[in-house]
C-alpha atoms as a PDB file:
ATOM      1  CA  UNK A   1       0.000   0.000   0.000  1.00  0.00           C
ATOM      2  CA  UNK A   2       1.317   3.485  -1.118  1.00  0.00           C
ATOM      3  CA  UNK A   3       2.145   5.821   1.676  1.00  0.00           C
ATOM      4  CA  UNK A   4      -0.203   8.759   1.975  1.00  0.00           C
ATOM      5  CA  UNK A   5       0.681  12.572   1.834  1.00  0.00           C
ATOM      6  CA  UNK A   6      -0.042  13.103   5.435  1.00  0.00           C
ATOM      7  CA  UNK A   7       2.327  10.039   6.387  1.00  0.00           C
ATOM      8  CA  UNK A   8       5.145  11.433   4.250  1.00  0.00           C
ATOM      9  CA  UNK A   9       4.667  14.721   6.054  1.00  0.00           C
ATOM     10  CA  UNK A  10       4.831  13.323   9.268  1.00  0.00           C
ATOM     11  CA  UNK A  11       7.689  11.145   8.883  1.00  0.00           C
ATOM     12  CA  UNK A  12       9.939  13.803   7.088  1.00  0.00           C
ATOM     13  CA  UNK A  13       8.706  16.489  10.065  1.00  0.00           C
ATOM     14  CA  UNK A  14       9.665  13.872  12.859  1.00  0.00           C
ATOM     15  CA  UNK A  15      13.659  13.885  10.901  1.00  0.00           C
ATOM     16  CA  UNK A  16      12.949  10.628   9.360  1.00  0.00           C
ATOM     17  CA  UNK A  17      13.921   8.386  12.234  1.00  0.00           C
ATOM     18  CA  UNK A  18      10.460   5.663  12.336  1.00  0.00           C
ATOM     19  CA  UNK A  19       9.734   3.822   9.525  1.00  0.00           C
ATOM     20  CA  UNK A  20       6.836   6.022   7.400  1.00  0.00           C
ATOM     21  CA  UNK A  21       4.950   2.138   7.410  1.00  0.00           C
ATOM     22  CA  UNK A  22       4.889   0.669  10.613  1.00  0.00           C
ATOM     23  CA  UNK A  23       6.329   3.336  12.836  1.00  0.00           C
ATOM     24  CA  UNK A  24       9.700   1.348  14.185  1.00  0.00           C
ATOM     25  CA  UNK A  25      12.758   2.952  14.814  1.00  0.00           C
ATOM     26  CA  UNK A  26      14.913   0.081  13.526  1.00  0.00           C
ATOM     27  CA  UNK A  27      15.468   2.364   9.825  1.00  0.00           C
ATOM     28  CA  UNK A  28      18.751   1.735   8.140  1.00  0.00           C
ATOM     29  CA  UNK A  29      20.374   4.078   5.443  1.00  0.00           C
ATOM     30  CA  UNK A  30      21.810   2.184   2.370  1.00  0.00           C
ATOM     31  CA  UNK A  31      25.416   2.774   1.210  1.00  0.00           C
ATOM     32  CA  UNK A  32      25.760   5.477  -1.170  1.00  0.00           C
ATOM     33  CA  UNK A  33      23.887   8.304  -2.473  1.00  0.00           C
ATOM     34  CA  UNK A  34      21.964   9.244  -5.919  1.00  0.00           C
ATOM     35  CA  UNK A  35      22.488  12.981  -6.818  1.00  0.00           C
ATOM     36  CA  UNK A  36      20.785  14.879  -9.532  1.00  0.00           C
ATOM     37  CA  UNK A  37      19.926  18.682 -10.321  1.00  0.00           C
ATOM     38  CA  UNK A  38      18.647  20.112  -6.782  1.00  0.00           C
ATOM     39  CA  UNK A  39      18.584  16.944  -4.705  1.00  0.00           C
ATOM     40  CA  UNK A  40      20.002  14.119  -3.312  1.00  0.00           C
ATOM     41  CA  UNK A  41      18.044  10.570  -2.208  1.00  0.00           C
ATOM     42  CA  UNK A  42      19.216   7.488  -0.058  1.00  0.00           C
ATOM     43  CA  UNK A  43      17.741   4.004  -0.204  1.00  0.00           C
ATOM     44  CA  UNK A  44      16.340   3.286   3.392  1.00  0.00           C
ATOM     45  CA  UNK A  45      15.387  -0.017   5.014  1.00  0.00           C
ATOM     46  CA  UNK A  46      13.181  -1.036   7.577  1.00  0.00           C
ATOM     47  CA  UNK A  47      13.953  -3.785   9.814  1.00  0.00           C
ATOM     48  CA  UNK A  48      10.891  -3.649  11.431  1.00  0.00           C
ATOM     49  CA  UNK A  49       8.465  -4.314   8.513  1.00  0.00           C
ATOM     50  CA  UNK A  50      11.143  -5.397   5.638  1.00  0.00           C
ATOM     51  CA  UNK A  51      10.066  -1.960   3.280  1.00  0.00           C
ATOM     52  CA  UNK A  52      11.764  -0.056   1.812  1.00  0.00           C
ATOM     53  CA  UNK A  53      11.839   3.750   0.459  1.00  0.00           C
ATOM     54  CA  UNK A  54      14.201   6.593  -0.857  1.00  0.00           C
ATOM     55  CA  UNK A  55      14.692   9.720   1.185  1.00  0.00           C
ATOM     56  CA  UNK A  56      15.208  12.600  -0.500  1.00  0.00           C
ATOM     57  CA  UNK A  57      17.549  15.707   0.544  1.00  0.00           C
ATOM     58  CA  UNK A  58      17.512  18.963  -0.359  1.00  0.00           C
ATOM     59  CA  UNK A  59      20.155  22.002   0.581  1.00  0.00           C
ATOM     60  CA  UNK A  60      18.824  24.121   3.160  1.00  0.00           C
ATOM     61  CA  UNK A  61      21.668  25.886   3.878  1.00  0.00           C
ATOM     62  CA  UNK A  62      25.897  26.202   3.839  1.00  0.00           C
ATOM     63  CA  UNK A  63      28.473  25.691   6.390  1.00  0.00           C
ATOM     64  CA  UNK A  64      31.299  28.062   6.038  1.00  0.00           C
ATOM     65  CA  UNK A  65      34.995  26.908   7.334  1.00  0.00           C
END
Protein backbone atom coordinates (compact mmCIF):
# COMPACT_ATOMS: atom_id res chain seq x y z
CA UNK A 1 0.00 0.00 0.00
CA UNK A 2 1.32 3.49 -1.12
CA UNK A 3 2.14 5.82 1.68
CA UNK A 4 -0.20 8.76 1.97
CA UNK A 5 0.68 12.57 1.83
CA UNK A 6 -0.04 13.10 5.43
CA UNK A 7 2.33 10.04 6.39
CA UNK A 8 5.14 11.43 4.25
CA UNK A 9 4.67 14.72 6.05
CA UNK A 10 4.83 13.32 9.27
CA UNK A 11 7.69 11.14 8.88
CA UNK A 12 9.94 13.80 7.09
CA UNK A 13 8.71 16.49 10.07
CA UNK A 14 9.66 13.87 12.86
CA UNK A 15 13.66 13.89 10.90
CA UNK A 16 12.95 10.63 9.36
CA UNK A 17 13.92 8.39 12.23
CA UNK A 18 10.46 5.66 12.34
CA UNK A 19 9.73 3.82 9.52
CA UNK A 20 6.84 6.02 7.40
CA UNK A 21 4.95 2.14 7.41
CA UNK A 22 4.89 0.67 10.61
CA UNK A 23 6.33 3.34 12.84
CA UNK A 24 9.70 1.35 14.19
CA UNK A 25 12.76 2.95 14.81
CA UNK A 26 14.91 0.08 13.53
CA UNK A 27 15.47 2.36 9.82
CA UNK A 28 18.75 1.74 8.14
CA UNK A 29 20.37 4.08 5.44
CA UNK A 30 21.81 2.18 2.37
CA UNK A 31 25.42 2.77 1.21
CA UNK A 32 25.76 5.48 -1.17
CA UNK A 33 23.89 8.30 -2.47
CA UNK A 34 21.96 9.24 -5.92
CA UNK A 35 22.49 12.98 -6.82
CA UNK A 36 20.78 14.88 -9.53
CA UNK A 37 19.93 18.68 -10.32
CA UNK A 38 18.65 20.11 -6.78
CA UNK A 39 18.58 16.94 -4.71
CA UNK A 40 20.00 14.12 -3.31
CA UNK A 41 18.04 10.57 -2.21
CA UNK A 42 19.22 7.49 -0.06
CA UNK A 43 17.74 4.00 -0.20
CA UNK A 44 16.34 3.29 3.39
CA UNK A 45 15.39 -0.02 5.01
CA UNK A 46 13.18 -1.04 7.58
CA UNK A 47 13.95 -3.78 9.81
CA UNK A 48 10.89 -3.65 11.43
CA UNK A 49 8.47 -4.31 8.51
CA UNK A 50 11.14 -5.40 5.64
CA UNK A 51 10.07 -1.96 3.28
CA UNK A 52 11.76 -0.06 1.81
CA UNK A 53 11.84 3.75 0.46
CA UNK A 54 14.20 6.59 -0.86
CA UNK A 55 14.69 9.72 1.19
CA UNK A 56 15.21 12.60 -0.50
CA UNK A 57 17.55 15.71 0.54
CA UNK A 58 17.51 18.96 -0.36
CA UNK A 59 20.15 22.00 0.58
CA UNK A 60 18.82 24.12 3.16
CA UNK A 61 21.67 25.89 3.88
CA UNK A 62 25.90 26.20 3.84
CA UNK A 63 28.47 25.69 6.39
CA UNK A 64 31.30 28.06 6.04
CA UNK A 65 35.00 26.91 7.33
Amino acid sequence: MALSEGQIKQYAEGGGVKCPHCGSPEIEGMSGFECDAGYVDQEVRCGGCGKAWHDVYRLVGISER
